[in-house]
C-alpha atoms as a PDB file:
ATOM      1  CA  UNK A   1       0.000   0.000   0.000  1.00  0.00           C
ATOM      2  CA  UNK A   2       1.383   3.471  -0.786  1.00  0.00           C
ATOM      3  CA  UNK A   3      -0.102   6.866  -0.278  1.00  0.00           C
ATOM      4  CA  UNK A   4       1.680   8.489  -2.759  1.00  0.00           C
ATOM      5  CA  UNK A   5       2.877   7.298  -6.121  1.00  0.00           C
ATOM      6  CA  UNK A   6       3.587  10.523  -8.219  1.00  0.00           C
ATOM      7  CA  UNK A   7       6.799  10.733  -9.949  1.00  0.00           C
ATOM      8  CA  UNK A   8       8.970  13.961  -9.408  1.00  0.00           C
ATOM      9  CA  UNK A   9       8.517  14.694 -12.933  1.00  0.00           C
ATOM     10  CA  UNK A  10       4.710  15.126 -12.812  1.00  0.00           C
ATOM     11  CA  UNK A  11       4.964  16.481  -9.392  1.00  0.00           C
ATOM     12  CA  UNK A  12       6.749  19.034 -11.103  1.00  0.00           C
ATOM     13  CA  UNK A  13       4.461  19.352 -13.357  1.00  0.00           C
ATOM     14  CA  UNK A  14       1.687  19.793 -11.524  1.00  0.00           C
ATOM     15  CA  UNK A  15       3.173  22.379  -8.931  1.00  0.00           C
ATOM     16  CA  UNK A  16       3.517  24.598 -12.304  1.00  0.00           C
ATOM     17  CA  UNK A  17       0.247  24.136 -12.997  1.00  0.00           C
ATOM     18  CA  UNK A  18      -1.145  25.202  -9.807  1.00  0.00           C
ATOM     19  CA  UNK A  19       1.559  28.493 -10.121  1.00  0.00           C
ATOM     20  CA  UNK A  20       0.123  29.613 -13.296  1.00  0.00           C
ATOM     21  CA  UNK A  21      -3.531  28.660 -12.094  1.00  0.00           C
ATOM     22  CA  UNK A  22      -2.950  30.893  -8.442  1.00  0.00           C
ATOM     23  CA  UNK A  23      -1.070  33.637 -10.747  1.00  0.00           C
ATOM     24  CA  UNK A  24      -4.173  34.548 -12.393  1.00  0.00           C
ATOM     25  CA  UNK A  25      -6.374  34.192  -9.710  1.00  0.00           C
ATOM     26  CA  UNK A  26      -4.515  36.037  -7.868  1.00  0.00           C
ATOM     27  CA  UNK A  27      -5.647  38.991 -10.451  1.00  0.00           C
ATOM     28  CA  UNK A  28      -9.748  38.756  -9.846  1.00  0.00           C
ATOM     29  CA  UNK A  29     -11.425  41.187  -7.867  1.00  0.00           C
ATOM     30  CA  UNK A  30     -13.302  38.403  -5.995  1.00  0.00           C
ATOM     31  CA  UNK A  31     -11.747  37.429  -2.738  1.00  0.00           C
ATOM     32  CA  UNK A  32     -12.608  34.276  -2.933  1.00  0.00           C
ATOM     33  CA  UNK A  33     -10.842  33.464  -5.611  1.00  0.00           C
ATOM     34  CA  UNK A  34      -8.200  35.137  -4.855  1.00  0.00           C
ATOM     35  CA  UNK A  35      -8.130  33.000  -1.917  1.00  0.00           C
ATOM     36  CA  UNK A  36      -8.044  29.916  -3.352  1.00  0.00           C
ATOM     37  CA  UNK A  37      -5.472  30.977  -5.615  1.00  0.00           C
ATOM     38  CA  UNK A  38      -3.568  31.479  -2.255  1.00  0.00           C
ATOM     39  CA  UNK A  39      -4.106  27.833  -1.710  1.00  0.00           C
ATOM     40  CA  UNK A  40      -3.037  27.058  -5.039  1.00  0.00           C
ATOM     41  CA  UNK A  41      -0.078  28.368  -4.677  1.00  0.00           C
ATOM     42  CA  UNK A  42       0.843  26.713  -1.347  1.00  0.00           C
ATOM     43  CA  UNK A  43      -0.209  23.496  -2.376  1.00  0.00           C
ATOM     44  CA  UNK A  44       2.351  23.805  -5.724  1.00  0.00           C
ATOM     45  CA  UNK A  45       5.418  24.313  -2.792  1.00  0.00           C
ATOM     46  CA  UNK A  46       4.524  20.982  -1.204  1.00  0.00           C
ATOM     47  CA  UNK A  47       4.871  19.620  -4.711  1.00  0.00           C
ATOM     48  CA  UNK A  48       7.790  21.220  -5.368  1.00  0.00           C
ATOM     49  CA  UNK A  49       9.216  19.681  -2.042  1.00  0.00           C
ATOM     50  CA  UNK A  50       7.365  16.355  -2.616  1.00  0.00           C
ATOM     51  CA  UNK A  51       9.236  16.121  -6.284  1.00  0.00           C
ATOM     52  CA  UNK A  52      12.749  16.942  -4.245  1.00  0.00           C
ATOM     53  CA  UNK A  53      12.405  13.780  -1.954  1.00  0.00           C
ATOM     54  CA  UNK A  54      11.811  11.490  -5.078  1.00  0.00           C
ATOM     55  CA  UNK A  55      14.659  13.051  -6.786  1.00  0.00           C
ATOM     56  CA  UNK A  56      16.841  12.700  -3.813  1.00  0.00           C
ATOM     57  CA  UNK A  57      15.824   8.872  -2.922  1.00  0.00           C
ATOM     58  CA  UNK A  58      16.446   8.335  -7.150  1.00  0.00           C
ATOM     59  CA  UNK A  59      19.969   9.930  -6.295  1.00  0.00           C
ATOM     60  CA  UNK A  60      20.748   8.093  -2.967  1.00  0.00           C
ATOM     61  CA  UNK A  61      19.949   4.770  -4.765  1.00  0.00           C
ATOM     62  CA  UNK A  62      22.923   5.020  -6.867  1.00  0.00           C
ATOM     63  CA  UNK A  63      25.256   3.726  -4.000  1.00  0.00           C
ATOM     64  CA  UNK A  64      23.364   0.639  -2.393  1.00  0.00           C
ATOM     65  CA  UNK A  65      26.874  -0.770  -0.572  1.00  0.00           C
ATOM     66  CA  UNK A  66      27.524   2.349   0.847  1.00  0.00           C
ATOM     67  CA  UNK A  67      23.846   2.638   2.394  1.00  0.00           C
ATOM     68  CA  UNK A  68      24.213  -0.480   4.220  1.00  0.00           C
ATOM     69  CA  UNK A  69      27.925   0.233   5.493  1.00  0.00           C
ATOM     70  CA  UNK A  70      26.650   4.157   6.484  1.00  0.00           C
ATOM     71  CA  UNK A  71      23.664   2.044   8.303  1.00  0.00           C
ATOM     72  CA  UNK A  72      25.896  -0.432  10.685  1.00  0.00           C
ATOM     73  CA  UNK A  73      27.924   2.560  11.453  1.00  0.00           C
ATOM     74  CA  UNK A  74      24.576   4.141  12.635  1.00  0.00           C
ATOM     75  CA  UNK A  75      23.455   1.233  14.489  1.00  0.00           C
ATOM     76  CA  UNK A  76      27.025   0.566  16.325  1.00  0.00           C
ATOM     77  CA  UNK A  77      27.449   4.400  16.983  1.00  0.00           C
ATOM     78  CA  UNK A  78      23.899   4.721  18.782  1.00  0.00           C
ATOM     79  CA  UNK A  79      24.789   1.717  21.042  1.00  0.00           C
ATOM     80  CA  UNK A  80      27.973   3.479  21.995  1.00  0.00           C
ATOM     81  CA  UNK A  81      26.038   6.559  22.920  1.00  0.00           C
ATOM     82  CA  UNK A  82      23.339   4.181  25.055  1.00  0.00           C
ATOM     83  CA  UNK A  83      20.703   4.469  23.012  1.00  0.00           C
ATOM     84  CA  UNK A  84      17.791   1.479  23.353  1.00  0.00           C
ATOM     85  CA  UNK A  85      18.438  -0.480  20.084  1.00  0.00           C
ATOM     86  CA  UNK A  86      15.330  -0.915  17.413  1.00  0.00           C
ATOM     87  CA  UNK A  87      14.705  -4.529  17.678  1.00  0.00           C
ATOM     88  CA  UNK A  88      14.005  -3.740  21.506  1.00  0.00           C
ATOM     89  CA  UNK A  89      11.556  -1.218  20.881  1.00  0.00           C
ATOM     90  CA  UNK A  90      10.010  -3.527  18.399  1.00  0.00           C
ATOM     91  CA  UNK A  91       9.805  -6.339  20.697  1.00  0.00           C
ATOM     92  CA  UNK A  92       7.478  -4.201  22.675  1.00  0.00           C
ATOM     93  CA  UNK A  93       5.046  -4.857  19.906  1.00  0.00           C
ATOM     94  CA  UNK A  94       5.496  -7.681  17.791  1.00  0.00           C
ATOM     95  CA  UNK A  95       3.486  -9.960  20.139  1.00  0.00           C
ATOM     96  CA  UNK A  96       0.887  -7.943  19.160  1.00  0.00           C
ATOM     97  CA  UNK A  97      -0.284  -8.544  15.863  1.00  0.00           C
ATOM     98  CA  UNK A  98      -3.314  -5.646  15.797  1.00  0.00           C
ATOM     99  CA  UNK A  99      -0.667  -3.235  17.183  1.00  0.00           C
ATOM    100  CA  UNK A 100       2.033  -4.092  14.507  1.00  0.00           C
ATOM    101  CA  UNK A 101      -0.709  -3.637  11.398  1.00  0.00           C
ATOM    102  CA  UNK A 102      -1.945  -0.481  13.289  1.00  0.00           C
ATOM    103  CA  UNK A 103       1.939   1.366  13.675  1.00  0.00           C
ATOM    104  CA  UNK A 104       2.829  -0.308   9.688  1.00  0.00           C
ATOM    105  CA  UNK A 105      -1.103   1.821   8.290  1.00  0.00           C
ATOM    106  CA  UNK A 106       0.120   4.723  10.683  1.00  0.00           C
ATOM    107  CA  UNK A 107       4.026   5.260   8.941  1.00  0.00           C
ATOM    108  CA  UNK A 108       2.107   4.462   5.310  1.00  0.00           C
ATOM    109  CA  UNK A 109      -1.034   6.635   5.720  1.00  0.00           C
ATOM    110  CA  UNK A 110      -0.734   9.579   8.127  1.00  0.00           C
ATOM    111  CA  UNK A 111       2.275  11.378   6.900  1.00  0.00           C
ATOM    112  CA  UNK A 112       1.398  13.457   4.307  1.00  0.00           C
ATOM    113  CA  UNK A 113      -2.362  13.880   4.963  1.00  0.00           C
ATOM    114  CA  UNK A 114      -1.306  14.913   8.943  1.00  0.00           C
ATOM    115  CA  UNK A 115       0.807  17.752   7.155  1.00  0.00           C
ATOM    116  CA  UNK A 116      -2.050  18.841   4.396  1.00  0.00           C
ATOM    117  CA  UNK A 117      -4.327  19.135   7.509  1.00  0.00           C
ATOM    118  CA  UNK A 118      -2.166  21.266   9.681  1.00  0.00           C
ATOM    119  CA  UNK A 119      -1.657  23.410   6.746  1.00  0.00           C
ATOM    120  CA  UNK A 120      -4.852  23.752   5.874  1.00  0.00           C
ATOM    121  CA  UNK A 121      -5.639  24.348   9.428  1.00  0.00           C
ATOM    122  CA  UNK A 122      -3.117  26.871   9.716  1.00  0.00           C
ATOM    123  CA  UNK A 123      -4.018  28.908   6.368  1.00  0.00           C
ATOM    124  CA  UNK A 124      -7.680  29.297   7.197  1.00  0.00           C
ATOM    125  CA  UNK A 125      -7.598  29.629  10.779  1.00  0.00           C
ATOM    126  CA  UNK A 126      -4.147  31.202  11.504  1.00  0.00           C
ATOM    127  CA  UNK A 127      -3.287  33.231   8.386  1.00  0.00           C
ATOM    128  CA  UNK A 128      -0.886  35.262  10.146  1.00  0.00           C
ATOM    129  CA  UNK A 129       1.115  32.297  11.409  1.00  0.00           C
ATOM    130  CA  UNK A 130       1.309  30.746   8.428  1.00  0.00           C
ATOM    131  CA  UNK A 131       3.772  32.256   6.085  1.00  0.00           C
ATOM    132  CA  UNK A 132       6.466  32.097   8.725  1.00  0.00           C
ATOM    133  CA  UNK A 133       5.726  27.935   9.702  1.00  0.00           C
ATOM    134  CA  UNK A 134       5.552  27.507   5.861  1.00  0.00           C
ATOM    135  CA  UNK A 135       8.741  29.221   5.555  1.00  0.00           C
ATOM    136  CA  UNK A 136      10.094  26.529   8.152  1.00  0.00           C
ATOM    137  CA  UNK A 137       8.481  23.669   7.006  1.00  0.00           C
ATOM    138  CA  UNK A 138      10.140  24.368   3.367  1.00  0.00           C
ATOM    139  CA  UNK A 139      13.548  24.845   4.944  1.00  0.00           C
ATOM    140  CA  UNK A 140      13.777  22.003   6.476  1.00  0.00           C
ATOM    141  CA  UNK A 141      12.121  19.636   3.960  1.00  0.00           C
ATOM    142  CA  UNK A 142      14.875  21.159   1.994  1.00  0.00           C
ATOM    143  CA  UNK A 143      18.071  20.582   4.279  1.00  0.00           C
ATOM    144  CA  UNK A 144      16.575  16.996   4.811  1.00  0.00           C
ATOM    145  CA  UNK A 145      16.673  16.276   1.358  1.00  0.00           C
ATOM    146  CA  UNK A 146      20.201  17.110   0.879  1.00  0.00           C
ATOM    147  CA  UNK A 147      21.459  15.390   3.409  1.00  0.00           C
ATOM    148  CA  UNK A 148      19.574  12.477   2.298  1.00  0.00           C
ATOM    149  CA  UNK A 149      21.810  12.598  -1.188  1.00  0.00           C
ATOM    150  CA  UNK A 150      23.865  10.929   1.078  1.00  0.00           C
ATOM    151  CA  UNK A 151      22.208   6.987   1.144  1.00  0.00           C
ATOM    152  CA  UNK A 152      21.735   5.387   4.114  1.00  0.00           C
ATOM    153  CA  UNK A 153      19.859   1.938   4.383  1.00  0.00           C
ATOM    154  CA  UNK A 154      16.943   2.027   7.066  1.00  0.00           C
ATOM    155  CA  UNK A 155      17.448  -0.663  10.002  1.00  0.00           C
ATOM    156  CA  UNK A 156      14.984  -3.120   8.573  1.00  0.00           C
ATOM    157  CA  UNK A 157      18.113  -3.807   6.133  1.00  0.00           C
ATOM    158  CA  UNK A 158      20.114  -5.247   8.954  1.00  0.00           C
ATOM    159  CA  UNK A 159      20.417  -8.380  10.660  1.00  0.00           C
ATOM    160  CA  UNK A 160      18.242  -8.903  13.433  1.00  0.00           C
ATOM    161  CA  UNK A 161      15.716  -5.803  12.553  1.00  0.00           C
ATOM    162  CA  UNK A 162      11.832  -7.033  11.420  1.00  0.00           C
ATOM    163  CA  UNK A 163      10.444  -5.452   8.505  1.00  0.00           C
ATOM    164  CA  UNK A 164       6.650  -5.172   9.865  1.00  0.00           C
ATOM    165  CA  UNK A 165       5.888  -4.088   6.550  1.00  0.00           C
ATOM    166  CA  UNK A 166       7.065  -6.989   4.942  1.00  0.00           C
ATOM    167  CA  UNK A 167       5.989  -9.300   7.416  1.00  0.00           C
ATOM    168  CA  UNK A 168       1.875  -8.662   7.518  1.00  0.00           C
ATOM    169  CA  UNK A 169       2.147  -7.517   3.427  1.00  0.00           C
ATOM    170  CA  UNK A 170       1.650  -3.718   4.481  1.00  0.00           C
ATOM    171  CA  UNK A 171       5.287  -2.077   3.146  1.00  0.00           C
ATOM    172  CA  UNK A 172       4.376   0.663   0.676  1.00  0.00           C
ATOM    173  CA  UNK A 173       7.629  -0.656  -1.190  1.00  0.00           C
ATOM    174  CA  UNK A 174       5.998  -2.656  -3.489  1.00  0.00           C
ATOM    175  CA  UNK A 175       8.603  -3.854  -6.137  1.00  0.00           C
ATOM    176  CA  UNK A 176      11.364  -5.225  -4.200  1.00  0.00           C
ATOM    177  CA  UNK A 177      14.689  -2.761  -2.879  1.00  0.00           C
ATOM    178  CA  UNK A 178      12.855   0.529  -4.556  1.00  0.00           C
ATOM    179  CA  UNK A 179      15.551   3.178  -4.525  1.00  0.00           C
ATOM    180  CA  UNK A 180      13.967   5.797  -2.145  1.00  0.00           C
ATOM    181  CA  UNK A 181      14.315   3.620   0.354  1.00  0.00           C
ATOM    182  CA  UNK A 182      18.027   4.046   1.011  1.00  0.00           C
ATOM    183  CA  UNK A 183      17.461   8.123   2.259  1.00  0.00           C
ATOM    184  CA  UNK A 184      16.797   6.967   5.642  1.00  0.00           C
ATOM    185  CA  UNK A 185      18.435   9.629   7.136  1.00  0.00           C
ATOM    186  CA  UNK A 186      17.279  11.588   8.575  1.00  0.00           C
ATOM    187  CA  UNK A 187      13.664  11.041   8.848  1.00  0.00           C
ATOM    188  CA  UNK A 188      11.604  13.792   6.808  1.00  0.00           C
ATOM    189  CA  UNK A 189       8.578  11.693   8.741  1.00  0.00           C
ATOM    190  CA  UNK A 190      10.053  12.834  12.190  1.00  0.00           C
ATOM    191  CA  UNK A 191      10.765  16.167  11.035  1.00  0.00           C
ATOM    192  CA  UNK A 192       6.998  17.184   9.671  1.00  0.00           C
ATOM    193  CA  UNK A 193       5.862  15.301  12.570  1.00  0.00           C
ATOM    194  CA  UNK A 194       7.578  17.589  15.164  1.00  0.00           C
ATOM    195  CA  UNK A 195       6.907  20.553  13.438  1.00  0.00           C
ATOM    196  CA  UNK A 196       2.890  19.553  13.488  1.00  0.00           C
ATOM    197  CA  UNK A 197       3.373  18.727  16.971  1.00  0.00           C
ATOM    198  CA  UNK A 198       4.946  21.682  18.605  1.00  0.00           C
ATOM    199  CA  UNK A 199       2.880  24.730  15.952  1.00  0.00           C
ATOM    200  CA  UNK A 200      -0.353  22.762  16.935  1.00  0.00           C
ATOM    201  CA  UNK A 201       0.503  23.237  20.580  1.00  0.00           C
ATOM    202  CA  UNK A 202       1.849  26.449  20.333  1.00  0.00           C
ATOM    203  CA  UNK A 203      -1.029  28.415  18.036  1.00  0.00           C
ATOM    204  CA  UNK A 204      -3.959  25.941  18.890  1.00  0.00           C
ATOM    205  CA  UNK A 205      -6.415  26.427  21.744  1.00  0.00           C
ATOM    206  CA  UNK A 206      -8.457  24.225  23.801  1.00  0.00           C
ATOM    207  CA  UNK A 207      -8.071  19.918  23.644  1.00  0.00           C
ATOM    208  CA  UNK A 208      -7.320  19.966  19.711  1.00  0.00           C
ATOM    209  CA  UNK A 209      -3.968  21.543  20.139  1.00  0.00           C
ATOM    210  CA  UNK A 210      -3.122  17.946  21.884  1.00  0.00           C
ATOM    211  CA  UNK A 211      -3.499  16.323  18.658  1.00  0.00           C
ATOM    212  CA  UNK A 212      -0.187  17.437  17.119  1.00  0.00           C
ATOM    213  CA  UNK A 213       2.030  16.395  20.182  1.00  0.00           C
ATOM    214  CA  UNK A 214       0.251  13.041  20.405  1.00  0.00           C
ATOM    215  CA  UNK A 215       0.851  12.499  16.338  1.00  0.00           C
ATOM    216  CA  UNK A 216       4.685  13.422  16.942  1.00  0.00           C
ATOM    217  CA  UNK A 217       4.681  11.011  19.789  1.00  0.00           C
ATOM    218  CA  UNK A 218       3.360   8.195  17.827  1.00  0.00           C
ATOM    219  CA  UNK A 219       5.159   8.856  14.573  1.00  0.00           C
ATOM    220  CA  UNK A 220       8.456   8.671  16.509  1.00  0.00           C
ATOM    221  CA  UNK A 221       7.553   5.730  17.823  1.00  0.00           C
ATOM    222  CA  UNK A 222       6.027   4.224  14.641  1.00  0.00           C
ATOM    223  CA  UNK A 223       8.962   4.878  12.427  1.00  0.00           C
ATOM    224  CA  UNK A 224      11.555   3.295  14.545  1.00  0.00           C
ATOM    225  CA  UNK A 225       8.929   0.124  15.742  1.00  0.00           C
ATOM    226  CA  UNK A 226       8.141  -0.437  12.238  1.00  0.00           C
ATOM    227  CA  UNK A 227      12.131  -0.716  11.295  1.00  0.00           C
ATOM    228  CA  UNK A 228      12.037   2.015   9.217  1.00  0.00           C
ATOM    229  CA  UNK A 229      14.435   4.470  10.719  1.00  0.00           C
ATOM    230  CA  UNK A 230      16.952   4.565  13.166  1.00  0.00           C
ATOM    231  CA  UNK A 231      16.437   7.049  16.363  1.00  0.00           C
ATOM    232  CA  UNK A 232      19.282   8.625  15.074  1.00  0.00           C
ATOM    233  CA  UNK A 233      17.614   9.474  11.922  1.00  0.00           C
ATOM    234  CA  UNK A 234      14.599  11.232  13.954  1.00  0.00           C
ATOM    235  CA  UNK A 235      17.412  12.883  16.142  1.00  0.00           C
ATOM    236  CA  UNK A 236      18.924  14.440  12.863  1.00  0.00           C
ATOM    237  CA  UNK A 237      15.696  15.583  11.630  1.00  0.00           C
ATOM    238  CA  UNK A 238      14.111  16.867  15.024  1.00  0.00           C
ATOM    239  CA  UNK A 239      17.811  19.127  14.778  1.00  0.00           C
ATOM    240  CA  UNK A 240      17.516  20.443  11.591  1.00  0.00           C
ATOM    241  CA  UNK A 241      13.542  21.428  12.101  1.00  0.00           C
ATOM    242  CA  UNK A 242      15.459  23.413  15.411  1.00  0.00           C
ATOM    243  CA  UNK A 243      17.845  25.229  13.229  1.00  0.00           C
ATOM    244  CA  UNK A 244      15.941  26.039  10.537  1.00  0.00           C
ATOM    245  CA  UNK A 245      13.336  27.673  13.057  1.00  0.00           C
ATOM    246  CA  UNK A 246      15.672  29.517  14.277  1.00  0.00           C
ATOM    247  CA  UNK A 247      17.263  31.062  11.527  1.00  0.00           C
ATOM    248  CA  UNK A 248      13.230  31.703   9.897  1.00  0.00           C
ATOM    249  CA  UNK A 249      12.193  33.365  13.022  1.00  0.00           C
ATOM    250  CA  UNK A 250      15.050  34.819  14.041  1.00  0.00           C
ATOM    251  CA  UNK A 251      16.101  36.684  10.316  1.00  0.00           C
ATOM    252  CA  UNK A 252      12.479  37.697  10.531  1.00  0.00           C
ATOM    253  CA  UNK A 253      12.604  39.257  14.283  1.00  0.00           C
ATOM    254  CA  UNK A 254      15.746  41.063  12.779  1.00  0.00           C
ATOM    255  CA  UNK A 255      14.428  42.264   9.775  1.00  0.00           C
ATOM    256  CA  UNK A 256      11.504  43.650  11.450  1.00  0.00           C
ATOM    257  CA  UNK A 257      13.617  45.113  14.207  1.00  0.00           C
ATOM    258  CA  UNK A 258      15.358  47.452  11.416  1.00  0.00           C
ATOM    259  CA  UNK A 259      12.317  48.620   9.393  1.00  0.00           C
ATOM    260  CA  UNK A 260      11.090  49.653  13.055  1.00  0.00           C
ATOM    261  CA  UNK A 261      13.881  51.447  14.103  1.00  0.00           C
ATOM    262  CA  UNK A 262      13.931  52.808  10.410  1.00  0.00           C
ATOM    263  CA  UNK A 263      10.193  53.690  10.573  1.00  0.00           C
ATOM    264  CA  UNK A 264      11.289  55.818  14.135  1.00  0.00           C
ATOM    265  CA  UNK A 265      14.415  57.342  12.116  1.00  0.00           C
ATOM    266  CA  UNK A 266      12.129  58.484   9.454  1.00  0.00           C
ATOM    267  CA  UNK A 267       9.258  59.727  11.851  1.00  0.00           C
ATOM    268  CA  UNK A 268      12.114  61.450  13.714  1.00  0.00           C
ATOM    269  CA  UNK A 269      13.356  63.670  10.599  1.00  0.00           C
ATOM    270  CA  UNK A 270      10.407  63.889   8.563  1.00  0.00           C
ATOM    271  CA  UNK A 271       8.757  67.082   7.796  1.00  0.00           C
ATOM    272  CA  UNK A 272       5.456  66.138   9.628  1.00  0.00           C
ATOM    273  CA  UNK A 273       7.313  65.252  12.941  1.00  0.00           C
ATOM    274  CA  UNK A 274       9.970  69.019  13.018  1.00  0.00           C
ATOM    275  CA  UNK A 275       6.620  71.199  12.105  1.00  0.00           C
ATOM    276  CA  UNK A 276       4.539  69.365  14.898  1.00  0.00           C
ATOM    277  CA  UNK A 277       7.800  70.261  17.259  1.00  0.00           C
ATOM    278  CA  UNK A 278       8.074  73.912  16.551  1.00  0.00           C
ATOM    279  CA  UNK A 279       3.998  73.970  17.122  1.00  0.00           C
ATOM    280  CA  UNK A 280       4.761  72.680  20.610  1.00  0.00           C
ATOM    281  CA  UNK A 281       7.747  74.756  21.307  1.00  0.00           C
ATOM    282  CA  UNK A 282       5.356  77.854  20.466  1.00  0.00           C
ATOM    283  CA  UNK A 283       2.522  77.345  22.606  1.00  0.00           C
END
């Protein structure tokens, strides 16, 4: 089963679609449609992004040795630093057949529609919150993707890991080693899913805004129960979401701090403001 099965190409193709289609509604006089050709628009980045991953997992699979020698270094480097190994997280479910099938639909179905929610969510609800979470959520799709030019094989590939996918006929890689699975690292699942969590708790207001921290929770879980990612990957990601946030927010607190102070400067020397002054200084 797989949620997605575009190809970069018409991903591409479509996100230019949508451009030209939100361009000229962006020119009615109807504020409707100008709104939806707002949405057009957004929806064309996440195609634009979605088209990078494949590109990037086409790219990674190039080097399949590599991936699986990049992925034992993972594996032997997190049990230096004490981390719980996957199989021991999986072991917690794989008595449980329901539980296995429900974690395998979770990592296959909820990742892109959680994010097309959120965003929707956010554009409707919280349009003035929006640009600047977009802003992060492209980022850092973007720095994921390059460093997933680099191939890394996801645990499942290893001795000793289950592939849950595999084993109740759920994986979403339907034709054998498919190439996009060798940009496990880091974990573009963990990364949207931490970003949903935290922006849903942050801008959201009464028991919804629990929703996002819950999905992050299970997500991180998910991924690394169903074999598909190492915590490291997830650790990468969640670190990369924290930079880019960062740098968004904090070029944009900067950038407003000097039009302010150059909206005072102005105020300070313009005509207006020295006439108003030698009023007072009369009276």
């Amino acid at each position: 089963m797989q949620t997605v099965s575009v190809t970069w190409e018409h991903s591409l193709e479509t996100a230019a679609v949508l451009v030209v289609v939100g361009g000229a509604m962006a020119l009615s006089k109807d504020k409707r449609v100008r709104a939806v050709g707002a949405f057009a628009r957004e929806i064309a980045v996440i195609g634009v992004l979605y088209a990078l991953w494949e590109l990037a997992g086409t790219i990674a699979g190039f080097s399949k040795k590599d991936a699986y020698v990049r992925a034992r270094w993972i594996a032997h480097f997190e049990h230096d630093i004490f981390l719980p190994s996957e199989r021991s997280v999986q072991n917690l479910i794989l008595g449980h057949p329901l539980i296995v099938q429900v974690a395998n639909l979770y990592y296959a179905a909820m990742h892109f529609p959680m994010m097309f929610v959120f965003l929707i969510w956010l554009f409707w609800w919280h349009r003035d919150k929006y640009r600047p979470v977009r802003q992060v959520l492209g980022w850092t799709t973007l720095v994921c993707l390059i460093v997933q030019l680099v191939p890394v094989a996801p645990p499942r590939f290893l001795p000793g890991i289950v592939d849950t996918g595999k084993l109740y006929n759920q994986s979403v890689y339907q034709h054998g080693l498919a190439v996009d699975q060798l940009s496990a690292m880091p974990s573009v699942h963990v990364a949207w899913a931490c970003l949903v969590g935290y922006y849903t708790w942050k801008i959201g207001h009464g028991r919804w805004r629990y929703i996002g921290p819950l999905h992050t929770v299970l997500t991180v879980f998910f991924v690394v129960a169903t074999g598909n990612h190492f915590w490291l990957d997830g650790i990468v990601a969640a670190a990369i979401l924290c930079a880019c946030a960062w740098a968004v927010f904090g070029v944009r607190t900067g950038w407003h701090a000097v039009l302010d102070r150059w909206r005072m400067r102005s105020e300070r020397f313009s005509p207006v403001a020295d006439a108003e002054s030698l009023t007072r200084s009369v009276r």
